[in-house]
N, C-alpha and C. Protein backbone atom coordinates (compact mmCIF):
# COMPACT_ATOMS: atom_id res chain seq x y z
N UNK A 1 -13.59 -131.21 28.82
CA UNK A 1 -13.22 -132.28 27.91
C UNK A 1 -14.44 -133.11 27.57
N UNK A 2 -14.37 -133.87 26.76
CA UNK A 2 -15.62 -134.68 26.16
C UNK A 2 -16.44 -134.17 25.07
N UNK A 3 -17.50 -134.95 24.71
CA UNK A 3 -18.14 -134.14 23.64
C UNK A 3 -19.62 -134.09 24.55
N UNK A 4 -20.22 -133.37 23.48
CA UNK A 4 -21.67 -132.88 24.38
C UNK A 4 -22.59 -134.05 24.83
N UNK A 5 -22.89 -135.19 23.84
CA UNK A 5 -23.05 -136.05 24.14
C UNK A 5 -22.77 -136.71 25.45
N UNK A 6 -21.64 -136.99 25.51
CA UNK A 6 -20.83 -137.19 26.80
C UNK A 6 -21.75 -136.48 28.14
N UNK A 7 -21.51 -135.57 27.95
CA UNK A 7 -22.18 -134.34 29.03
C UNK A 7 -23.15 -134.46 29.30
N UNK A 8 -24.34 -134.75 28.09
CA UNK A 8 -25.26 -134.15 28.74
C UNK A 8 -25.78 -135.63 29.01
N UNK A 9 -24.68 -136.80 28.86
CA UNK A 9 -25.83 -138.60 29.33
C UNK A 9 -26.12 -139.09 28.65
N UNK A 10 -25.35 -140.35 29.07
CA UNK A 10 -26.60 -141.61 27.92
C UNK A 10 -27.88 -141.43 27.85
N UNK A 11 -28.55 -141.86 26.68
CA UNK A 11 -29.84 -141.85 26.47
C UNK A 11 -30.20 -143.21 27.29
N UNK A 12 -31.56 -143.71 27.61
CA UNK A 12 -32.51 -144.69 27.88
C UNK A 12 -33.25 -145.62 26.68
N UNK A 13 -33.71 -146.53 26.57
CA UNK A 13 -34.81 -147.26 25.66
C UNK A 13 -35.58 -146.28 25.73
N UNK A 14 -35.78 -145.83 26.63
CA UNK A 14 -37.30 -144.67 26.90
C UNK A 14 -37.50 -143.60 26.16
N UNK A 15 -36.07 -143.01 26.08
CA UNK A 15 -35.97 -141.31 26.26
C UNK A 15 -36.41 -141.54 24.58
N UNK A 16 -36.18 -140.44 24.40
CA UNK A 16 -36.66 -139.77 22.74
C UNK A 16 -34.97 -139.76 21.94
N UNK A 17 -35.09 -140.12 20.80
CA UNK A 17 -33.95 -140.00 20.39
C UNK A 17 -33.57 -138.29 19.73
N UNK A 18 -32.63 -137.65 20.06
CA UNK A 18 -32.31 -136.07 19.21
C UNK A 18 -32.48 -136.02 17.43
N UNK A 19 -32.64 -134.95 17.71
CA UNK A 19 -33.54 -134.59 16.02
C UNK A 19 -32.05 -135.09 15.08
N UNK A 20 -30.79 -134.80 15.76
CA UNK A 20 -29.42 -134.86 14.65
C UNK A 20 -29.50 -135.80 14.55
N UNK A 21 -29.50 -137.48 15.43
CA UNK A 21 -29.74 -138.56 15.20
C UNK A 21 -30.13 -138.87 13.71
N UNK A 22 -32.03 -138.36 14.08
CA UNK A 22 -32.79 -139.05 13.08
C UNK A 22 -32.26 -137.91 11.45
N UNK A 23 -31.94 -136.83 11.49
CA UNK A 23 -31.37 -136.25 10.48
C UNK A 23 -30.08 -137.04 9.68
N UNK A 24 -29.57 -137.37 11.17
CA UNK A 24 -28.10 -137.78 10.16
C UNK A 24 -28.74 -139.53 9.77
N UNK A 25 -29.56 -140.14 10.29
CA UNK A 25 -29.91 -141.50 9.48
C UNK A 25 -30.51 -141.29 8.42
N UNK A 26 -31.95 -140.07 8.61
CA UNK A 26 -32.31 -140.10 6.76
C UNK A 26 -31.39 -139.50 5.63
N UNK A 27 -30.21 -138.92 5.73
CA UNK A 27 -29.61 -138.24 5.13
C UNK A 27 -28.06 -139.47 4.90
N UNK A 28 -28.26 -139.97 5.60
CA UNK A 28 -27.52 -141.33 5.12
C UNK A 28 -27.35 -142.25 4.04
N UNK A 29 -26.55 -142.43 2.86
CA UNK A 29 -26.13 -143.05 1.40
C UNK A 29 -26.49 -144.46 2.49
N UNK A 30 -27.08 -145.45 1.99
CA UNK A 30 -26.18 -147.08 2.40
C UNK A 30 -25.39 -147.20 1.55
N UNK A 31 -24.63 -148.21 2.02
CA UNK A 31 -23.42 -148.92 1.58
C UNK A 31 -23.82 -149.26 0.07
N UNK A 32 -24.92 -149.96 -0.15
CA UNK A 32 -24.92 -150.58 -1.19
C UNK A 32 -25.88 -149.70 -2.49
N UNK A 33 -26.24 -148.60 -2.06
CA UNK A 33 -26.95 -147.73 -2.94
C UNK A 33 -26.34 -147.34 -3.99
N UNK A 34 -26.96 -147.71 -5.48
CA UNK A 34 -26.07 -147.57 -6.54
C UNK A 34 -27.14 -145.89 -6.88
N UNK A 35 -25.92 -145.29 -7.84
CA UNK A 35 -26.34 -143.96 -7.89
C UNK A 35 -27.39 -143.98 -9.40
N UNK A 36 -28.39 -143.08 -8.82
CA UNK A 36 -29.27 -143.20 -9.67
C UNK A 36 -29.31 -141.97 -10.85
N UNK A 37 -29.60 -142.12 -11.61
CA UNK A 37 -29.52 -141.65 -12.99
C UNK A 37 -30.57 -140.18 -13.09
N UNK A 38 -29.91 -139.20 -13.54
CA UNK A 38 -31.31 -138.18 -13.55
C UNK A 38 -31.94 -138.12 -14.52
N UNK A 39 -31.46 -139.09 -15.41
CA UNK A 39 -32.45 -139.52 -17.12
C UNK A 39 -33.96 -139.64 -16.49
N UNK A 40 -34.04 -140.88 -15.36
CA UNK A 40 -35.44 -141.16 -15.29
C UNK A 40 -36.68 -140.09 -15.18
N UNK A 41 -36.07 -138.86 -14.73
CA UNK A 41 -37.03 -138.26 -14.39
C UNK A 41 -37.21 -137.39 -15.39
N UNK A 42 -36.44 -137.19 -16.28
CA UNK A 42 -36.23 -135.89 -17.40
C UNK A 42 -37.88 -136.32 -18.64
N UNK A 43 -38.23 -135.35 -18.45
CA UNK A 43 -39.32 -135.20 -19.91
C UNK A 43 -38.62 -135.62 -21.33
N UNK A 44 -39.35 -136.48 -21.94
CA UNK A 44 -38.92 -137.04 -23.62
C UNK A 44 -38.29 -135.64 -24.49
N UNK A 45 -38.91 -134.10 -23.69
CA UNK A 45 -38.07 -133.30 -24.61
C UNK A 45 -37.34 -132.69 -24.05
N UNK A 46 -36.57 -132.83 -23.34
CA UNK A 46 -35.83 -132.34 -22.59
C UNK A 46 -34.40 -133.91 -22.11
N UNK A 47 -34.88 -134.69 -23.13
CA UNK A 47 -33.52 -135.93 -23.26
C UNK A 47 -32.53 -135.89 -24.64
N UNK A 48 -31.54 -135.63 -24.62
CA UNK A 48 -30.84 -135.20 -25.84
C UNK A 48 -30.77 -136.95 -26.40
N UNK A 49 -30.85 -138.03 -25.91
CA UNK A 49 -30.32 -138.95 -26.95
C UNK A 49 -32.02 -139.03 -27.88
N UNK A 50 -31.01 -139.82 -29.17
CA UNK A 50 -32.61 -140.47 -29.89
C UNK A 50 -32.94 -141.65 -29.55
N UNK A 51 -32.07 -142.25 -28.90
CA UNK A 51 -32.47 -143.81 -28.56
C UNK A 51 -32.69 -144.04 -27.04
N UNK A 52 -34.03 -144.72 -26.86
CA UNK A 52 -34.47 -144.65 -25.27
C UNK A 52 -34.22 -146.37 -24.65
N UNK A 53 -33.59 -146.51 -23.85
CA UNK A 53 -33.48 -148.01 -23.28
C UNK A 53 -33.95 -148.13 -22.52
N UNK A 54 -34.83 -149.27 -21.78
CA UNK A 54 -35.00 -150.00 -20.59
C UNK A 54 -35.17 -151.28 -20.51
N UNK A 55 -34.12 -151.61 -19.35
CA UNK A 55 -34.34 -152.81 -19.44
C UNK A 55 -34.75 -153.32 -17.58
N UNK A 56 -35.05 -154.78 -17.50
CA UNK A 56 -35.50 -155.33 -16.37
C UNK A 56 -34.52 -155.98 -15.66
N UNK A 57 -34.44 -155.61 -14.87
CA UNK A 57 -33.33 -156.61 -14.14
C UNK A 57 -33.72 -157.62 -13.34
N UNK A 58 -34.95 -157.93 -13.50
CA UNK A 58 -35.42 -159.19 -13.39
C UNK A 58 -35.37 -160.41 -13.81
N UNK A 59 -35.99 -160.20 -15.17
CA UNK A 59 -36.19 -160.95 -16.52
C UNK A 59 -35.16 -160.86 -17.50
N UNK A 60 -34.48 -159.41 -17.27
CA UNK A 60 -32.99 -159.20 -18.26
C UNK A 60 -33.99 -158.72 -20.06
N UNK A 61 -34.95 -158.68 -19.67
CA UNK A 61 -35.41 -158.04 -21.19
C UNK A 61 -34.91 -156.85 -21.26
N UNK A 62 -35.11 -156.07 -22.43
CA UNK A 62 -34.81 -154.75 -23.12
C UNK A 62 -35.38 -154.61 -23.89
N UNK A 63 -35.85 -153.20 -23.75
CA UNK A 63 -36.66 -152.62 -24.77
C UNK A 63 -36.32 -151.75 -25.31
N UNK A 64 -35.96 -151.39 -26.12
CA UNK A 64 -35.79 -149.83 -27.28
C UNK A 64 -36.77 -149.06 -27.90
N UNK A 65 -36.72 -147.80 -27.77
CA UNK A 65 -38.09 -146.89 -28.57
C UNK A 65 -36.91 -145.70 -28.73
N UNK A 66 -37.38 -145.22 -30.15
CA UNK A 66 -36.60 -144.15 -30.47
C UNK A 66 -37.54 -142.79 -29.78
N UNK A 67 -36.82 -141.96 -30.03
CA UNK A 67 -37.52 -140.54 -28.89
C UNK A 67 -38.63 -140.20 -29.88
N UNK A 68 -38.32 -140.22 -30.80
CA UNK A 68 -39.45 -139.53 -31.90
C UNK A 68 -40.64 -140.26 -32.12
N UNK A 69 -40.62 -141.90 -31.62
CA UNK A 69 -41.84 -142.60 -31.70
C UNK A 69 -42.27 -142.75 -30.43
N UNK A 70 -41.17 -142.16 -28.72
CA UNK A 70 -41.82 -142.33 -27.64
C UNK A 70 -42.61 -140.94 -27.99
N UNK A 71 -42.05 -139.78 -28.67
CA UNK A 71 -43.23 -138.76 -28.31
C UNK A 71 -43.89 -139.03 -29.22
N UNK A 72 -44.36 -139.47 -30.38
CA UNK A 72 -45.47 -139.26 -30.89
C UNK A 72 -46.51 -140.25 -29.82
N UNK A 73 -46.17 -141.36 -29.37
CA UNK A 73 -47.05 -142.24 -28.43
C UNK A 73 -47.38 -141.32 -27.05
N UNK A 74 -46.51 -140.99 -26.81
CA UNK A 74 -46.83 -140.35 -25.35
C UNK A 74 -46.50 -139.15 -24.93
N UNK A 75 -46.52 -138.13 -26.11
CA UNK A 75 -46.47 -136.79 -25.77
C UNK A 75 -44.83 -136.32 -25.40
N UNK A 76 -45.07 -134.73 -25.71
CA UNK A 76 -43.80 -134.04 -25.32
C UNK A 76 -43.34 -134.33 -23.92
N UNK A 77 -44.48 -133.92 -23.50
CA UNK A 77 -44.15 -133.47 -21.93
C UNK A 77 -44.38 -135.36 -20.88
N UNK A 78 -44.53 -136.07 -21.66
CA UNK A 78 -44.23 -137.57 -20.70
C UNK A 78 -42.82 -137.59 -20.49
N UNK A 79 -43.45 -138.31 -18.91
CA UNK A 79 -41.65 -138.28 -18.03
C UNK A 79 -41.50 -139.53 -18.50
N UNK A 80 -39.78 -139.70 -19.16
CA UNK A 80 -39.29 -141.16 -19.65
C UNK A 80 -39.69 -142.34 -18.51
N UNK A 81 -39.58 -142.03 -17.16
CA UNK A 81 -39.85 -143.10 -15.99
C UNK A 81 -41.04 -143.50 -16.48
N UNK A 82 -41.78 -142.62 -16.88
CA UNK A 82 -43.52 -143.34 -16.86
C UNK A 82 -43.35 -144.00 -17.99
N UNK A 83 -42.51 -143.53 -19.23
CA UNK A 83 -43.07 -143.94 -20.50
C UNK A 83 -42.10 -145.28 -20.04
N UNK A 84 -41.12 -145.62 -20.14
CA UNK A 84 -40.35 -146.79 -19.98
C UNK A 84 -40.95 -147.94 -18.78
N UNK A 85 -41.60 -147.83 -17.90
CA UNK A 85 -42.24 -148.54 -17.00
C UNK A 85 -43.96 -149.15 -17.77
N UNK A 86 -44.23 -148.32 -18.63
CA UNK A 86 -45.28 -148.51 -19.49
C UNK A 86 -44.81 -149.44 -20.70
N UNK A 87 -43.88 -149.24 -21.40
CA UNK A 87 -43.43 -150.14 -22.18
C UNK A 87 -42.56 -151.43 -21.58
N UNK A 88 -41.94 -151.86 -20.38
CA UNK A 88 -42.36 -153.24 -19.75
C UNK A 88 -43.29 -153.36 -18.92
N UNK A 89 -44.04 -152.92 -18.56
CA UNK A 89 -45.05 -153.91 -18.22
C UNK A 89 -46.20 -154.27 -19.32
N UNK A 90 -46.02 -153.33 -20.61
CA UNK A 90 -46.69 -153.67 -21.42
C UNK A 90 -46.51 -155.26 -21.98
N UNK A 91 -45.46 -155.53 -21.77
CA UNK A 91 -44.71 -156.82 -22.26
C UNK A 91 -44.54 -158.09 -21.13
N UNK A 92 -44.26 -157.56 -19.63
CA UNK A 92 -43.87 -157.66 -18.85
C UNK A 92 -44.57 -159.66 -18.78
N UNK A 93 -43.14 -160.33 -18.73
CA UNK A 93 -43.34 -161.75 -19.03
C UNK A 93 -43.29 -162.31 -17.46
N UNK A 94 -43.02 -161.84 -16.27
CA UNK A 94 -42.88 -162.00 -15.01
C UNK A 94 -44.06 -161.73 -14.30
N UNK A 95 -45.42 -162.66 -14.49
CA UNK A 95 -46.80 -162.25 -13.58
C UNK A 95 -46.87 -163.65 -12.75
N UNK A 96 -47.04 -163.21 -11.61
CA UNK A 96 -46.94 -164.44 -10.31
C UNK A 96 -48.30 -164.62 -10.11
N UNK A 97 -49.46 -163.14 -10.58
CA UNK A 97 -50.74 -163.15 -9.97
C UNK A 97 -50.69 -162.74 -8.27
N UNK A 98 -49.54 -162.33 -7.83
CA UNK A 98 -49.19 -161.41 -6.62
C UNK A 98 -48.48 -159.87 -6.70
N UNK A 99 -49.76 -159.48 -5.99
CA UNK A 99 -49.19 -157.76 -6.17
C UNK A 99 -47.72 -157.34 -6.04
N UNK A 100 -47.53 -158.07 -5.34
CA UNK A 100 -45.88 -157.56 -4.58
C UNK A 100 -44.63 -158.51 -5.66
N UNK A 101 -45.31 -159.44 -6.44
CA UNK A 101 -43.92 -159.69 -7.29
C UNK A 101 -44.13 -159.61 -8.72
N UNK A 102 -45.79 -159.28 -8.94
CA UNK A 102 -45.67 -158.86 -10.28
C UNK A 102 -44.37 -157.91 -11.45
N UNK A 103 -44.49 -157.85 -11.96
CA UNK A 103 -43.91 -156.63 -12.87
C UNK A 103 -42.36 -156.76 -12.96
N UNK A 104 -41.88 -156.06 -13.74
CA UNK A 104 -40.53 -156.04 -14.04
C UNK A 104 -40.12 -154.84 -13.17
N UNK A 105 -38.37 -154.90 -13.01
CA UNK A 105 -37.89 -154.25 -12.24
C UNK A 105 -36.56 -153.19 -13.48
N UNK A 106 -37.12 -151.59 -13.41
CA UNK A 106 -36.39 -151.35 -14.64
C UNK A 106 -35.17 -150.69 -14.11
N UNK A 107 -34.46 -150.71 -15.31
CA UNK A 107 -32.98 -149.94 -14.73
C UNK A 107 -33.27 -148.88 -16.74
N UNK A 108 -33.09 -147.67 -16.06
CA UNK A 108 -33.26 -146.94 -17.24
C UNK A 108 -31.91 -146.33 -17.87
N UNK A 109 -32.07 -146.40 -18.77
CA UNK A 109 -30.53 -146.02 -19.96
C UNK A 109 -30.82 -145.30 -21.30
N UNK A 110 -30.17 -144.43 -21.78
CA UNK A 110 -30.16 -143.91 -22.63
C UNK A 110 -28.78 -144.39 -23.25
N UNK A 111 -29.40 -144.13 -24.82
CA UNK A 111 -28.01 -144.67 -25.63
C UNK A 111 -27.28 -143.83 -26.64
C-alpha cells in the first residue's frame, strides 16, 4: 500500500530533489498565465491579416501598420515580434532613463 514516494522516505533540506519534481514544476501553466498568441512569432508573410496591431499595456498606446507597408519597411521574412516591438519603442513615450523600466510592454494583435 502507499505510493512510492511513501516508500522510498521523506526527502531532507539536504537531499537532492527527483528529476519528476523539477520536470513537473517547469512544465507547469501558473495560475495566472494568459495564453499567448502564435501571431507573434509568425513571419509578415506567412500572417494572413492586412492589418498589423500593437499595442502597450503600459502606456495603452496602439499602433497600426498595414502588412504591405510592414514588408516593404522590414522585409518578407521579418518576424512581426521584432517588427511590432520596433515600431513602439520607436515611439515609446515611457523612458525612466532605467534599463529595467524603460520601454513599452506589447500585447500583439492582428485585425
Amino acid at each position: 500500500m502507499g505510493n512510492e514516494a511513501t516508500k522510498a522516505g521523506a526527502l531532507g533540506p539536504q537531499d537532492e530533489m527527483p528529476e519528476e519534481y523539477w520536470r513537473s514544476i517547469l512544465n507547469q501553466t501558473p495560475a495566472d498565465a494568459k495564453p499567448v498568441g502564435r501571431a507573434g512569432g509568425l513571419r509578415l508573410s506567412e500572417l494572413p491579416q492586412h492589418v498589423l496591431r500593437v499595442s502597450c499595456r503600459r502606456c495603452e498606446r496602439i499602433v497600426e501598420i498595414q502588412k504591405a507597408d510592414a514588408v516593404r519597411l522590414y522585409g518578407h521574412q521579418a518576424i512581426w515580434k521584432e517588427v511590432g516591438l520596433r515600431l513602439l519603442n520607436n515611439t515609446c513615450q515611457s523612458r525612466t532613463g532605467r534599463y529595467e523600466e524603460d520601454g513599452c510592454w506589447p500585447a500583439f494583435e492582428l485585425v
